[in-house]
Protein backbone atom coordinates (compact mmCIF):
# COMPACT_ATOMS: atom_id res chain seq x y z
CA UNK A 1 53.54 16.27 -23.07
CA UNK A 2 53.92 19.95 -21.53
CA UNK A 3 56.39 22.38 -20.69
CA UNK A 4 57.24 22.92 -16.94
CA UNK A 5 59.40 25.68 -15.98
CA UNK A 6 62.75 24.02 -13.86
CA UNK A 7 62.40 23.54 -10.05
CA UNK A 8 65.67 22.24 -8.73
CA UNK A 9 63.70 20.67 -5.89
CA UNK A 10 65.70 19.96 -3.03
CA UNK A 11 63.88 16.67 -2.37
CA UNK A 12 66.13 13.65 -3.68
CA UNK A 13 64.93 11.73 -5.72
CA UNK A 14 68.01 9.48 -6.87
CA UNK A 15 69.08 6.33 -4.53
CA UNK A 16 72.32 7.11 -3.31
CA UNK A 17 74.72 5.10 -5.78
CA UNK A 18 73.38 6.49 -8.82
CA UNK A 19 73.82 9.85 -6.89
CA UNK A 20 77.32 9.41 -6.36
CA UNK A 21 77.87 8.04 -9.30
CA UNK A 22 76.78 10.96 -10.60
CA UNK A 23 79.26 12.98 -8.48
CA UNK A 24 81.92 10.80 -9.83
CA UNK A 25 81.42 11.73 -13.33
CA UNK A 26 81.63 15.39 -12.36
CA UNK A 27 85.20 14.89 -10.89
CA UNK A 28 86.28 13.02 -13.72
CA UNK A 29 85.22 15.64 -15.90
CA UNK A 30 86.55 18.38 -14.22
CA UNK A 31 89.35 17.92 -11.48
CA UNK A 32 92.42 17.35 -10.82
CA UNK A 33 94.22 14.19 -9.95
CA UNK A 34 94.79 14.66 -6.58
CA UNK A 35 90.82 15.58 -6.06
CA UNK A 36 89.92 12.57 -8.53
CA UNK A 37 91.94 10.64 -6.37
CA UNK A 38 90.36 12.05 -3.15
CA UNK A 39 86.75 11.36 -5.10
CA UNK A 40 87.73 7.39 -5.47
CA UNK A 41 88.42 7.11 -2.12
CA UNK A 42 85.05 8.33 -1.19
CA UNK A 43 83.21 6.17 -3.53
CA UNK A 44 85.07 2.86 -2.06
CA UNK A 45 83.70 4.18 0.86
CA UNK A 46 80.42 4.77 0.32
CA UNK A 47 80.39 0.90 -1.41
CA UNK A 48 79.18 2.03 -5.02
CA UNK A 49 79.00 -1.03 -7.16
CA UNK A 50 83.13 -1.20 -8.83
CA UNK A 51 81.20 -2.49 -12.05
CA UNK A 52 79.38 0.57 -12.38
CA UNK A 53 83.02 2.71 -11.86
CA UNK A 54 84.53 0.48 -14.66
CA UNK A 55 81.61 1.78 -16.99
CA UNK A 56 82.03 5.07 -15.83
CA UNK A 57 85.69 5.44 -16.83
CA UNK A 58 85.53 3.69 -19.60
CA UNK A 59 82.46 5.91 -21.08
CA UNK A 60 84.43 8.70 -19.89
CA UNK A 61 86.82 8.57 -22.87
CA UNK A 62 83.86 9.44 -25.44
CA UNK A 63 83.16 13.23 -23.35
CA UNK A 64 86.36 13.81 -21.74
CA UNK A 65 88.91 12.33 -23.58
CA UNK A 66 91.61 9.48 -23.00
CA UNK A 67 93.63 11.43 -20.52
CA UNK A 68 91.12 11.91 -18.53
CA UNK A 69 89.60 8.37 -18.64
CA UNK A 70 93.51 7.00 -18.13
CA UNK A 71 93.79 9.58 -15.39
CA UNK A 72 90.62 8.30 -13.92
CA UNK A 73 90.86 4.64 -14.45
CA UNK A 74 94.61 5.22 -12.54
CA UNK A 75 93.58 6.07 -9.87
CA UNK A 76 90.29 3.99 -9.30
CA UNK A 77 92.86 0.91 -9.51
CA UNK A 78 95.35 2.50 -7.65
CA UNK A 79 92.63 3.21 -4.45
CA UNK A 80 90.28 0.53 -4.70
CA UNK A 81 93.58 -2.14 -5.70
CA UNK A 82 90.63 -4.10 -8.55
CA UNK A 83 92.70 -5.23 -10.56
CA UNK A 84 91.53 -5.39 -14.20
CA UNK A 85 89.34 -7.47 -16.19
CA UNK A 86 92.18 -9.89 -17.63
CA UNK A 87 90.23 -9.89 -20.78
CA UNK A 88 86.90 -8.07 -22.24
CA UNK A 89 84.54 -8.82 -24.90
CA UNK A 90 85.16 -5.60 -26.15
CA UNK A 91 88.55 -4.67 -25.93
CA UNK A 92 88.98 -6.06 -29.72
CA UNK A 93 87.37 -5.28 -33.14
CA UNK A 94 85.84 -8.77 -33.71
CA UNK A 95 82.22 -7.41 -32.84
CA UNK A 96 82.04 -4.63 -35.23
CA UNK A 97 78.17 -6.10 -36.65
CA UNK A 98 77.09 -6.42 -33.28
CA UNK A 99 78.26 -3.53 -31.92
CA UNK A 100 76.54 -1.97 -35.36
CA UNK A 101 72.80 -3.97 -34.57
CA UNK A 102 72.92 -2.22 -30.59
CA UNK A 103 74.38 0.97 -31.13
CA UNK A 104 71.50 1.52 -33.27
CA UNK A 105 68.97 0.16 -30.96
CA UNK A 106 70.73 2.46 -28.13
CA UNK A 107 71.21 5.54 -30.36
CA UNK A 108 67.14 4.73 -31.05
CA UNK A 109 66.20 4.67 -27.17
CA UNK A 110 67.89 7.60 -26.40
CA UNK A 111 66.88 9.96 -29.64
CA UNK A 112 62.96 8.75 -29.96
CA UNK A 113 61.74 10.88 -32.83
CA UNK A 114 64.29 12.83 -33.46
CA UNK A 115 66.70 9.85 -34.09
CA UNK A 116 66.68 9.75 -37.89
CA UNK A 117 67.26 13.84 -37.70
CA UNK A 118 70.00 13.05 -35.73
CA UNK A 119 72.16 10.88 -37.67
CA UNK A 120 71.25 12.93 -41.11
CA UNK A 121 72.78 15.74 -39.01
CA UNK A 122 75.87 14.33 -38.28
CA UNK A 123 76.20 12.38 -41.54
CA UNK A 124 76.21 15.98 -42.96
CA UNK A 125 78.86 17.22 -40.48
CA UNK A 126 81.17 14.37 -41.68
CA UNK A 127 80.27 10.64 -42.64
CA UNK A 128 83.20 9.11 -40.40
CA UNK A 129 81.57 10.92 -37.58
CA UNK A 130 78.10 9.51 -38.41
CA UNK A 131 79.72 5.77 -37.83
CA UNK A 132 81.87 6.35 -35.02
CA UNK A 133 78.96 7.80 -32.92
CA UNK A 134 77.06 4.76 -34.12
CA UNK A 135 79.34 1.84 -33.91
CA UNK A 136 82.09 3.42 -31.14
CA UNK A 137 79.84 5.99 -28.60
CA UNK A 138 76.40 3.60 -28.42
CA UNK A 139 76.96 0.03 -29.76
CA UNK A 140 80.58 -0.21 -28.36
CA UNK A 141 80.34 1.85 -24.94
CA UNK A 142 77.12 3.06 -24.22
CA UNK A 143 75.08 -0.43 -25.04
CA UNK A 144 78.06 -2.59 -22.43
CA UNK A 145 75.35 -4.48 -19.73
CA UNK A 146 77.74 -3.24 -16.80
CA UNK A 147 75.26 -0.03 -16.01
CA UNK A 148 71.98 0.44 -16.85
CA UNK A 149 71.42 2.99 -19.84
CA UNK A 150 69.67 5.66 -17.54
CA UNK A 151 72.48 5.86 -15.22
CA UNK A 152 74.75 6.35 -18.22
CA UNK A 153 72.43 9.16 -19.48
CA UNK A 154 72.31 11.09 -16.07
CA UNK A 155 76.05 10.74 -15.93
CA UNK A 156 76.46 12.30 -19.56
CA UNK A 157 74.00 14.83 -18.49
CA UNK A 158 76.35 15.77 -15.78
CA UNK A 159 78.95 16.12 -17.56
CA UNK A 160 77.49 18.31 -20.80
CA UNK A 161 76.37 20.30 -18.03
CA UNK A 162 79.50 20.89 -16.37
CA UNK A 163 81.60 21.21 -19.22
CA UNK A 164 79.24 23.83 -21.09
CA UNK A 165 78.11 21.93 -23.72
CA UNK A 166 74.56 22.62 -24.65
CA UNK A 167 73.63 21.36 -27.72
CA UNK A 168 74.93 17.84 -25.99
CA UNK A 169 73.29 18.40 -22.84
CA UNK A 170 69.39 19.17 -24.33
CA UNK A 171 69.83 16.12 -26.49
CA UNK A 172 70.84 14.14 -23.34
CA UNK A 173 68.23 15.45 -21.08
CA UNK A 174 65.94 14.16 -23.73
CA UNK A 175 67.52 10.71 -23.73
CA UNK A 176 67.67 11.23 -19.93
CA UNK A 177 63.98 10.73 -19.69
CA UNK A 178 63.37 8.85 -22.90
CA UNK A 179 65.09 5.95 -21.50
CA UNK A 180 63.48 5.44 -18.36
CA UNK A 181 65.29 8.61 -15.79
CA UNK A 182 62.10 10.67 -14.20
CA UNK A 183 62.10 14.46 -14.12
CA UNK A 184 62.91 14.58 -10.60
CA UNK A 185 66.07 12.65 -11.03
CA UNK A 186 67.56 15.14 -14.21
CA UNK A 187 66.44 18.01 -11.85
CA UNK A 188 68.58 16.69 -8.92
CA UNK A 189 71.58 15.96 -11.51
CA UNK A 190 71.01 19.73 -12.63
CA UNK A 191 71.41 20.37 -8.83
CA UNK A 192 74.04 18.74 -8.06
CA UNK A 193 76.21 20.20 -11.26
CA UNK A 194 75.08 23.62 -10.29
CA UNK A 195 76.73 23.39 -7.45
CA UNK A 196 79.90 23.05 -9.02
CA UNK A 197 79.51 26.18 -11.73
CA UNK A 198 78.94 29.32 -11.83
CA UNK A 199 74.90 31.05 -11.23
CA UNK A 200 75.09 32.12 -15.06
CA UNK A 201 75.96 28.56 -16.15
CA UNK A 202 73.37 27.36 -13.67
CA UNK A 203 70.83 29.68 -15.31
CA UNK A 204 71.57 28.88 -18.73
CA UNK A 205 71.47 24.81 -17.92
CA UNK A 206 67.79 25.68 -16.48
CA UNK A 207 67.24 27.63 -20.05
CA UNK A 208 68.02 24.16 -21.91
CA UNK A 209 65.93 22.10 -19.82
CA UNK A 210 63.02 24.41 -19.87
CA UNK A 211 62.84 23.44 -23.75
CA UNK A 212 62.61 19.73 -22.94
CA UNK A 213 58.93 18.60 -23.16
CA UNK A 214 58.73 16.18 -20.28
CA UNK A 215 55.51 14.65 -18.51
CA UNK A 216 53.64 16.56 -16.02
């Protein structure tokens, strides 16, 4: 592994549904309805799988909160007129274990080496916090089949980015590429969210990625 200083190549390296996917998370991070609204309409339009929107949203609760996510998942129904899954394996409680057994393989995936540092970290922070991240943010959410775990990382990489959130954002650009993302598609990601902040926060997301140790 060495240390490469950030490009932000302009050459595209994402196919174009993960890239607006991408964009999507952005919006749902940051705008307003009317402009989330506007941002559905374009992803109908450009035919991104509605599978992989349904993830989106519903991951969107763990980074952005439920207002956004209800906000969000409002107006994808409202545009694209899916209705809703009339039921879902895990809309109820009755999976805890399981959920348990992948979070941990998930969590594992994304954290590599510095998994076990992780969760002694956050079991120090607070032990309810330790179990939620485990059992709620990667065995309930962030292990559902509906989109591929890389996706999901790129997306949460988007959004640390673009909500200034650094300490989240290194640990996802490691997951990022630990679970399968190359460095030219977290350096178009980067892109496209510096695009939507300011030069200093653009320069400071280039500062946490230039700490990542990534393959040559």
């Amino acid at each position: 592994m060495m240390r490469r200083t950030l490009i932000y190549s302009n050459v595209r390296s994402l196919d174009v549904p993960t890239r607006e996917l991408v964009r999507l998370s952005i919006v749902i991070a940051t705008a307003t309805e009317h402009e989330m609204a506007d941002a559905m309409v374009r992803a109908v339009a450009t035919g991104l799988n509605p599978v992989w929107i349904d993830e989106l949203v519903l991951q969107s609760y763990l980074f952005v909160g439920f207002p956004r996510a209800i906000n969000a998942a409002r107006e994808w129904r409202r545009v694209h007129g899916r209705p809703a899954p009339v039921v879902d394996e895990d809309a109820t409680y009755d999976h805890i274990e399981e959920w348990r057994a992948r979070g941990t393989q998930t969590c594992e995936a994304v954290y590599g080496s510095a998994y076990k540092k992780l969760r002694q970290n956050i079991r120090d922070l607070h032990p309810a916090l330790d179990e939620w991240m485990l059992i709620e943010g990667y065995g309930k959410v962030l292990s559902r089949p509906g989109l591929q775990l890389w996706r999901r990382e790129l997306c949460i990489v988007a959004v640390c980015g673009v909500l200034d959130q650094d300490r989240q954002l290194l640990a996802h650009l490691y997951g990022a590429v630990n679970v399968g993302a190359s460095v030219a598609d977290v350096e178009e990601v980067l892109s496209m969210v510096s695009e939507a902040v300011s030069s200093e926060r653009s320069g400071r997301m280039r500062e946490v990625w230039d700490r990542v140790e990534r393959p040559q």
